[in-house]
C-alpha atoms as a PDB file:
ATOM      1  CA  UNK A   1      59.494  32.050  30.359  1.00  0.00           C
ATOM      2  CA  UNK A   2      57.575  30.516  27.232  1.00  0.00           C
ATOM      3  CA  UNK A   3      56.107  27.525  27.461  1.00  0.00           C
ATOM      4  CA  UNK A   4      55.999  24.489  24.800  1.00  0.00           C
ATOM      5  CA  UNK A   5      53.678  23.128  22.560  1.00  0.00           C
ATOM      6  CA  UNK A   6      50.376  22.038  25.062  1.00  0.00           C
ATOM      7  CA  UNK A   7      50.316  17.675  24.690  1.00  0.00           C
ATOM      8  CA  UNK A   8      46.834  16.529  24.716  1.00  0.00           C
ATOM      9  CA  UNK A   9      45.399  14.814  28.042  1.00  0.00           C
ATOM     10  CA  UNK A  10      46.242  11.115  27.429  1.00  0.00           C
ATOM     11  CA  UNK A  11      42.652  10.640  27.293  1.00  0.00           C
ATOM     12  CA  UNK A  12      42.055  13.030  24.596  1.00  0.00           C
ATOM     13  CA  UNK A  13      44.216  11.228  22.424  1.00  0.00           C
ATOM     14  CA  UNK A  14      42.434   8.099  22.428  1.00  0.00           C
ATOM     15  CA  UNK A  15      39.143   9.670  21.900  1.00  0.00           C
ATOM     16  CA  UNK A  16      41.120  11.313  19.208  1.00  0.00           C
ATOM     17  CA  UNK A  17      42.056   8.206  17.496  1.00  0.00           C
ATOM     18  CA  UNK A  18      38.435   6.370  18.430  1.00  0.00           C
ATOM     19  CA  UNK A  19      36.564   5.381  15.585  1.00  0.00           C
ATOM     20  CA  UNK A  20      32.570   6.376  15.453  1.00  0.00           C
ATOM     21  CA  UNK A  21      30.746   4.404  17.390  1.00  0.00           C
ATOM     22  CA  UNK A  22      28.876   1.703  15.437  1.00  0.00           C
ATOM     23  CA  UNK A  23      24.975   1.872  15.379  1.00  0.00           C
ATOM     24  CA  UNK A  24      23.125   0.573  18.545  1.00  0.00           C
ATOM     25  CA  UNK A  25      21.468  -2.633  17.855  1.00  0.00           C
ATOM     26  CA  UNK A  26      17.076  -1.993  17.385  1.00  0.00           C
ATOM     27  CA  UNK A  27      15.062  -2.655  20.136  1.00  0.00           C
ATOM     28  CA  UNK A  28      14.430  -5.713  21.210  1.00  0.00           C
ATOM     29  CA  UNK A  29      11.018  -7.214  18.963  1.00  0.00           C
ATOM     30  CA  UNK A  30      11.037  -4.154  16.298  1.00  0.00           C
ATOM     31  CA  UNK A  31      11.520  -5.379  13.289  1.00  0.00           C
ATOM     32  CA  UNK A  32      11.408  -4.036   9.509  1.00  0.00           C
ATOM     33  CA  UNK A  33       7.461  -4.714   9.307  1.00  0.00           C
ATOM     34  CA  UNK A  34       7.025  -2.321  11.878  1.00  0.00           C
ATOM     35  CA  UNK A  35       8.845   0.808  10.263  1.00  0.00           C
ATOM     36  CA  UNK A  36       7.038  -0.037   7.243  1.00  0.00           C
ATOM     37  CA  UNK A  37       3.792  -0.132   9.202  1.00  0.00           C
ATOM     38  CA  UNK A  38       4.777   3.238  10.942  1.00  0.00           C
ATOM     39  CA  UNK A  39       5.690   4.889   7.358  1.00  0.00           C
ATOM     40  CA  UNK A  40       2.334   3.723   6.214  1.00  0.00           C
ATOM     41  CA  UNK A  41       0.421   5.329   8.919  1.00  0.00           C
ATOM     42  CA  UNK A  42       2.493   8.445   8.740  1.00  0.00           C
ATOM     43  CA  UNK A  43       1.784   8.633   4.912  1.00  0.00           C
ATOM     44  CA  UNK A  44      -1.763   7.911   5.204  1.00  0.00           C
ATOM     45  CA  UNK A  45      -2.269  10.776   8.273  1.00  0.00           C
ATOM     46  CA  UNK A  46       0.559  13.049   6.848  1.00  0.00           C
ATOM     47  CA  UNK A  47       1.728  12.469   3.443  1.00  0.00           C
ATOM     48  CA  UNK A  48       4.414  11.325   1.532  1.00  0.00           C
ATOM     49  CA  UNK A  49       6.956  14.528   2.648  1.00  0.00           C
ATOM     50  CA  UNK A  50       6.517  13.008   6.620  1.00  0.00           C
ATOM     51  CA  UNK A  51       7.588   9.414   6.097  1.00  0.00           C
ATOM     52  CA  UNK A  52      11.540  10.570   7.004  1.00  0.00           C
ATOM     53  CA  UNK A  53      13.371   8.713   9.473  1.00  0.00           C
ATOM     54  CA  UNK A  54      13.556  10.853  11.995  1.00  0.00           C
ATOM     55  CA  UNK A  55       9.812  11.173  12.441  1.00  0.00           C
ATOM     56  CA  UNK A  56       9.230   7.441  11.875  1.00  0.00           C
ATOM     57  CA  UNK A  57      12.080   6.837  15.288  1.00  0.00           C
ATOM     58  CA  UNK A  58      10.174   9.103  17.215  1.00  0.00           C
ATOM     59  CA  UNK A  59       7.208   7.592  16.476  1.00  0.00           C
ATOM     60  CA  UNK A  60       8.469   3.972  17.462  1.00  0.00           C
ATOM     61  CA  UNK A  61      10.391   5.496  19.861  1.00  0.00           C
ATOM     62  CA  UNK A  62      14.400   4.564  18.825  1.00  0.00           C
ATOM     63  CA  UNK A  63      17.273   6.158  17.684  1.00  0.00           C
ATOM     64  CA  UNK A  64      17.812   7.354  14.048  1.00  0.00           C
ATOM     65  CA  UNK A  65      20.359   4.520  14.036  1.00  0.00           C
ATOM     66  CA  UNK A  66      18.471   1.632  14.334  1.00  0.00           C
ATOM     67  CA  UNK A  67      16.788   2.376  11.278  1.00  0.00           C
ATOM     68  CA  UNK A  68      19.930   1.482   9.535  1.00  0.00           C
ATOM     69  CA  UNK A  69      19.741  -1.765  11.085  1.00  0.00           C
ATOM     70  CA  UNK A  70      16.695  -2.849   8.732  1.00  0.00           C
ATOM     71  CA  UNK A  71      16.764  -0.393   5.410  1.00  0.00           C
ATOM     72  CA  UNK A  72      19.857   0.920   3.275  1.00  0.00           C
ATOM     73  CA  UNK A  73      17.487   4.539   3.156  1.00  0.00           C
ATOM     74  CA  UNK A  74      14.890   6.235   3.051  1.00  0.00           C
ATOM     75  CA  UNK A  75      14.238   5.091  -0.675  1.00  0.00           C
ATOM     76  CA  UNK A  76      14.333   1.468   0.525  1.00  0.00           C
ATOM     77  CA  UNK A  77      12.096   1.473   3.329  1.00  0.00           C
ATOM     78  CA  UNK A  78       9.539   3.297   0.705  1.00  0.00           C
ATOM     79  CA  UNK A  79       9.789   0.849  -1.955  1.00  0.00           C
ATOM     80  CA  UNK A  80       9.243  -1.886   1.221  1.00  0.00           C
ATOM     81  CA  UNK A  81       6.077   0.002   1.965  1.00  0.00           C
ATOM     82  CA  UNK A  82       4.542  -0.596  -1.756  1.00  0.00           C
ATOM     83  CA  UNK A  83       5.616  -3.599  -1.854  1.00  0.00           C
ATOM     84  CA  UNK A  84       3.762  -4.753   1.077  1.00  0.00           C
ATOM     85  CA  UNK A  85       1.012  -2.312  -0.022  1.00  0.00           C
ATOM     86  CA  UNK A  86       1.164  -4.997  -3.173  1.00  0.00           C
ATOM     87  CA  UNK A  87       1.076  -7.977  -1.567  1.00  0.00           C
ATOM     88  CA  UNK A  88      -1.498  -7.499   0.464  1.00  0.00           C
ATOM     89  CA  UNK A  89      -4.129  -5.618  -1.236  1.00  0.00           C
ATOM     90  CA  UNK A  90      -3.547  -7.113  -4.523  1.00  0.00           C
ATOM     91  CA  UNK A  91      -1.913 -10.398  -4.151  1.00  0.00           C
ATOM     92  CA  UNK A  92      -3.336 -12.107  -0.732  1.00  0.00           C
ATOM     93  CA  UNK A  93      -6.754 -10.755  -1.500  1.00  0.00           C
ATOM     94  CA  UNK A  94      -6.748 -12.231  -5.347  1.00  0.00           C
ATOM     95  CA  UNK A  95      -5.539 -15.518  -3.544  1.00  0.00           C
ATOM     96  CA  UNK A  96      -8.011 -15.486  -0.730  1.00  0.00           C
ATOM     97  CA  UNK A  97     -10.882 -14.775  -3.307  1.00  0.00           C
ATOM     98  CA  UNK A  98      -9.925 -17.412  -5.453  1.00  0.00           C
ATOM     99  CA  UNK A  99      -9.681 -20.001  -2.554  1.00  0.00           C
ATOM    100  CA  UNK A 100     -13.062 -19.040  -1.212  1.00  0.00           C
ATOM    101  CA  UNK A 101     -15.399 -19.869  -3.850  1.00  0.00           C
ATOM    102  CA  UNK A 102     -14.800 -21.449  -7.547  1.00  0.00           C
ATOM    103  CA  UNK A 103     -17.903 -20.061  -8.800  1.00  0.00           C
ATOM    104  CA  UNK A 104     -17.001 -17.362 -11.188  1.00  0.00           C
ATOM    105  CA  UNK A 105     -20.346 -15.783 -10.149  1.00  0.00           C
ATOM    106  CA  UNK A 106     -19.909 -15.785  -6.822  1.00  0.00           C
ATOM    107  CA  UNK A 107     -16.002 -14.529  -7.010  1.00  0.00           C
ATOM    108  CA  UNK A 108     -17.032 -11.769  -8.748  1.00  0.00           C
ATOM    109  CA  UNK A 109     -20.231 -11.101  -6.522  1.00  0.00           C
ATOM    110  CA  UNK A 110     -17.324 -11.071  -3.947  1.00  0.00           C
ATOM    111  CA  UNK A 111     -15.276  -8.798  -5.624  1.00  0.00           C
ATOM    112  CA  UNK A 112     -17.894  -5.989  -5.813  1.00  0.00           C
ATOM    113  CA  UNK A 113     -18.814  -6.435  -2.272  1.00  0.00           C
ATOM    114  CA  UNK A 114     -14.960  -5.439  -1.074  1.00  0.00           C
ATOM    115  CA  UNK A 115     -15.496  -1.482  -0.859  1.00  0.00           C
ATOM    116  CA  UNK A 116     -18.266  -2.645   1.539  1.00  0.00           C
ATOM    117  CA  UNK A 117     -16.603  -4.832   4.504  1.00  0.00           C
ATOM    118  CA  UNK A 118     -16.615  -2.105   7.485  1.00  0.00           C
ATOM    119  CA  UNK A 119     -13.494  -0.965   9.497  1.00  0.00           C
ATOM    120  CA  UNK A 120     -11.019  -3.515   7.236  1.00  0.00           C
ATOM    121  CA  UNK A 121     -12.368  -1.579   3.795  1.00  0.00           C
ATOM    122  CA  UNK A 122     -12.325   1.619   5.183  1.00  0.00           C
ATOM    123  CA  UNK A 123      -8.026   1.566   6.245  1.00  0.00           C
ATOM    124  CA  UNK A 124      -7.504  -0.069   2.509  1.00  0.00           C
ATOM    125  CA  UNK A 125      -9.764   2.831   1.405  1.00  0.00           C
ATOM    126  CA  UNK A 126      -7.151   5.620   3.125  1.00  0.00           C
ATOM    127  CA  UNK A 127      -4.217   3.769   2.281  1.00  0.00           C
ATOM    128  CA  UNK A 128      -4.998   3.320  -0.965  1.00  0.00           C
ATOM    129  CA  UNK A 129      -5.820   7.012  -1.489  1.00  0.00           C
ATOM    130  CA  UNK A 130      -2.557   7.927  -0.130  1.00  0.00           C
ATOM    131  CA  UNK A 131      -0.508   5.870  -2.011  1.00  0.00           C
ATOM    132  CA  UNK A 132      -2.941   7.438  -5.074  1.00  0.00           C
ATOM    133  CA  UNK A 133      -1.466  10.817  -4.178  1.00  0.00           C
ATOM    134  CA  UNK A 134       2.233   9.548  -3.925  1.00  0.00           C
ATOM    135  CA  UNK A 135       2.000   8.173  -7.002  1.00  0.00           C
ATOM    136  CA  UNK A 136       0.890  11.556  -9.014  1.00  0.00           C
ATOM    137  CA  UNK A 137       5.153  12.768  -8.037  1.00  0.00           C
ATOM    138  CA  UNK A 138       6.754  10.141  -8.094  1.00  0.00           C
ATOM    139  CA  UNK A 139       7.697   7.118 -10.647  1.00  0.00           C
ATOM    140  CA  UNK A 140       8.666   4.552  -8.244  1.00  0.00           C
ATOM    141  CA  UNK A 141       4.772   4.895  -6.573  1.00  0.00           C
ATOM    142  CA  UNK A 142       3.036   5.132  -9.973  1.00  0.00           C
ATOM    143  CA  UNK A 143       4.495   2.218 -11.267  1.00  0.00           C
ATOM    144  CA  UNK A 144       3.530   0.302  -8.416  1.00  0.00           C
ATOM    145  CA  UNK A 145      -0.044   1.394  -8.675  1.00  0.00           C
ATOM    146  CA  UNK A 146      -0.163   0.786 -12.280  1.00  0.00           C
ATOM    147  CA  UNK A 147       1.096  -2.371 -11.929  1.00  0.00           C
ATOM    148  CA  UNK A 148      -1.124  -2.665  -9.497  1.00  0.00           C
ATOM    149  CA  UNK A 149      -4.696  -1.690 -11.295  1.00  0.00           C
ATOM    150  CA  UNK A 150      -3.150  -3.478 -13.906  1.00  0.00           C
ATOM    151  CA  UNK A 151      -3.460  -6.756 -11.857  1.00  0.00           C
ATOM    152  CA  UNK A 152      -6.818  -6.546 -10.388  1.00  0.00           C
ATOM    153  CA  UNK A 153      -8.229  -5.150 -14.243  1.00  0.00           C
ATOM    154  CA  UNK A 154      -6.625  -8.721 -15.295  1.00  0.00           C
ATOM    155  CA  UNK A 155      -8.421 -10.687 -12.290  1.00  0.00           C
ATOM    156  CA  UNK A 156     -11.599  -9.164 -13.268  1.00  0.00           C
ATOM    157  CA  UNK A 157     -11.529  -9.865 -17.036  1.00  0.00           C
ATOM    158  CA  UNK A 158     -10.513 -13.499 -16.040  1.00  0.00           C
ATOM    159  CA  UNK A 159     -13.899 -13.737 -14.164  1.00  0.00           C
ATOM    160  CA  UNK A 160     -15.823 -12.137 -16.644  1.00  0.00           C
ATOM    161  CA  UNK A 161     -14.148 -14.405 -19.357  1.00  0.00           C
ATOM    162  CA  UNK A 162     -15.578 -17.668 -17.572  1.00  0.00           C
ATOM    163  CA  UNK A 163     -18.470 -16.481 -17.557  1.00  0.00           C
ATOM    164  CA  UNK A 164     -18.783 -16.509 -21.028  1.00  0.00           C
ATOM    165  CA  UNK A 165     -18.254 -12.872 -22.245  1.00  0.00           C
ATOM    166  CA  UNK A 166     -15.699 -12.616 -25.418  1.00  0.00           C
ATOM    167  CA  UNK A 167     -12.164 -11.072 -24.594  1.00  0.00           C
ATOM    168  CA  UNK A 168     -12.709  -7.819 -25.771  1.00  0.00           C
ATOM    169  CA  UNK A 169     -15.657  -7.621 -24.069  1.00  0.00           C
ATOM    170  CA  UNK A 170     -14.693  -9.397 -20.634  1.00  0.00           C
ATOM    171  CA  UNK A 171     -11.894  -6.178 -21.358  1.00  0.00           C
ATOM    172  CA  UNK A 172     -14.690  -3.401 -21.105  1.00  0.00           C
ATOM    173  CA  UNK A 173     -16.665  -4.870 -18.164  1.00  0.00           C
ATOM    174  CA  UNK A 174     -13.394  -5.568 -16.223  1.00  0.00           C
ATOM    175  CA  UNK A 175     -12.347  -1.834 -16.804  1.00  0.00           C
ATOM    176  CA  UNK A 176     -15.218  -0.635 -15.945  1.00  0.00           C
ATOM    177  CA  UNK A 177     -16.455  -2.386 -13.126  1.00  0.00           C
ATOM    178  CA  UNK A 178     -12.962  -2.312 -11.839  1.00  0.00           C
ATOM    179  CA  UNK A 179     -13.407   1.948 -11.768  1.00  0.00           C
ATOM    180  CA  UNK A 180     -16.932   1.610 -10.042  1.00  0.00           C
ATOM    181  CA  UNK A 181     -14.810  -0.755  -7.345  1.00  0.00           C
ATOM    182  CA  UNK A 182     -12.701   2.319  -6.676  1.00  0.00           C
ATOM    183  CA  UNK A 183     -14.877   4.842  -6.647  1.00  0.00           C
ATOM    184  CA  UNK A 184     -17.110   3.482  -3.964  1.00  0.00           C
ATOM    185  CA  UNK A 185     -14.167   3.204  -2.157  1.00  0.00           C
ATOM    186  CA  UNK A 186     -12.286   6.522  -2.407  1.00  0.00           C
ATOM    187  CA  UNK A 187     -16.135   8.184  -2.245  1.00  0.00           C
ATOM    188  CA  UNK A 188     -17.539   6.176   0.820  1.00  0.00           C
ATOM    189  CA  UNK A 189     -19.528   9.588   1.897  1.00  0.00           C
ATOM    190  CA  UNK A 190     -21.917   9.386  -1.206  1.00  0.00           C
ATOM    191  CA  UNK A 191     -25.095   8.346  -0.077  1.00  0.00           C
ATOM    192  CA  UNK A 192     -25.777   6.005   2.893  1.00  0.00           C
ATOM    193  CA  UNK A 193     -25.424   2.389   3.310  1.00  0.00           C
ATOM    194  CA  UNK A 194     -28.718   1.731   1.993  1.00  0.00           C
ATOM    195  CA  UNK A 195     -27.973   3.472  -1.218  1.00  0.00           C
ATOM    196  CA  UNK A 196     -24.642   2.262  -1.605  1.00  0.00           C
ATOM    197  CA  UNK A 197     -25.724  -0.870  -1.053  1.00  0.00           C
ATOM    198  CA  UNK A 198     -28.566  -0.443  -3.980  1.00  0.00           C
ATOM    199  CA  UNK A 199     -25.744   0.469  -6.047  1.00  0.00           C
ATOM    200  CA  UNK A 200     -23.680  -2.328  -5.151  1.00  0.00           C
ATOM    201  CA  UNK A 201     -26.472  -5.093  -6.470  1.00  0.00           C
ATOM    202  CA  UNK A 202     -27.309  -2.691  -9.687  1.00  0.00           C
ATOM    203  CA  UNK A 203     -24.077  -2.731 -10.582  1.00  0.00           C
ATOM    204  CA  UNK A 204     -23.679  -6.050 -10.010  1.00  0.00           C
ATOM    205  CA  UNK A 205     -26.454  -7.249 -12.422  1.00  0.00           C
ATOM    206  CA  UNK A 206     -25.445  -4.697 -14.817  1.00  0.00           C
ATOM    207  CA  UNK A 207     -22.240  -6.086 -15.063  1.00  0.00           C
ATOM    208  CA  UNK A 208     -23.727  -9.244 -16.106  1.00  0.00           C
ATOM    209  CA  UNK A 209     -26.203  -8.802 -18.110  1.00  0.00           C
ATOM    210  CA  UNK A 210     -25.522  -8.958 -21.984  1.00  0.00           C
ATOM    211  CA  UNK A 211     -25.480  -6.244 -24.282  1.00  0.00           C
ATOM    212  CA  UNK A 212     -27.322  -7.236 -27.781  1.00  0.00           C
ATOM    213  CA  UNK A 213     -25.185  -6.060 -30.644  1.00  0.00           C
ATOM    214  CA  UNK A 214     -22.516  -5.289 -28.583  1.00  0.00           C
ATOM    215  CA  UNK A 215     -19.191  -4.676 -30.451  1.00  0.00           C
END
């Protein structure tokens, strides 16, 4: 006796015809600021090569899916994370400076003082680093640091610029009190407080002070 062709299970033909099952809505209160929080602690402990999705949901504890929810890819969520990276170390500080004092002296007093606020300076210190790193492989990072050194180079020649230096001048000092800015940040371990501190105020008057025949 032979038998005939085997008819799927009525229930296996549905799930044969079932479409994929959509992505599961993100837990409730997650939102895109806190992937791109996540991928900027995993970049700043790990490196560029860890901020993936799948490490990012396991460290906020979802699905792979719900990271669709917020970002179109991996490549979005990145550029999200410079562009917060942007806003608030370049943009929101700039603004916050400005509205502080009007005092050109003072802003830029305030300026050189930044490497130097505790716990706050320190994470912008790491970050920053990171995103320093990121930037020597890929375009999309080191135009977003360029643009942003660009920036803060500009703020600083505006101060130095009403305070009465010429523009090629105001130019020189902004470059390079702009580099000592960074390097008391990314090299916090060179000397103690004390001396960094010492630096801090030399630096600060040095800036300043006018250079005869300068040109």
């Amino acid at each position: 006796m032979t038998s005939g062709p085997v008819r799927p299970l009525p229930a296996a033909r549905a799930a044969r015809g079932r479409k994929p099952a959509a992505p599961r809505a993100p837990r409730a209160g997650l939102t895109p600021d806190d992937w791109v929080r996540a991928a900027t602690q995993v970049l700043v402990d790990h490196g560029i090569d860890h901020v993936r999705v799948d490490v990012l949901a396991g460290e906020l504890n979802v699905t792979r899916g719900s990271f669709y929810w917020h970002f179109r890819d991996r490549e979005d969520l990145l550029r999200r994370v410079l562009q917060a990276w942007r806003e608030e170390a370049t943009v929101q500080l700039s603004r916050r400076l400005a509205l502080a004092r009007s005092e050109p002296r003072e802003l830029l007093a305030d300026v050189v003082t930044l490497p130097f606020r505790g716990r706050a300076a320190v994470r912008a210190a790491r970050i920053e680093l990171a995103i320093r790193a990121w930037a020597r492989r890929d375009p999309m990072a080191r135009q977003a640091l360029e643009e942003a050194d660009a920036s803060r180079i500009g703020y600083h020649e505006a101060l130095f610029r009403a305070l009465g230096f010429a523009a090629e001048e105001a130019a020189h000092r902004a470059f390079l009190l702009y580099g000592y800015e960074v390097a008391e940040s990314l090299m916090a371990a060179q000397g103690s407080q004390a001396q960094r501190q010492a630096r801090q105020r030399f630096v600060l008057r040095l800036a300043q002070q006018p250079l005869a025949g300068c040109g």
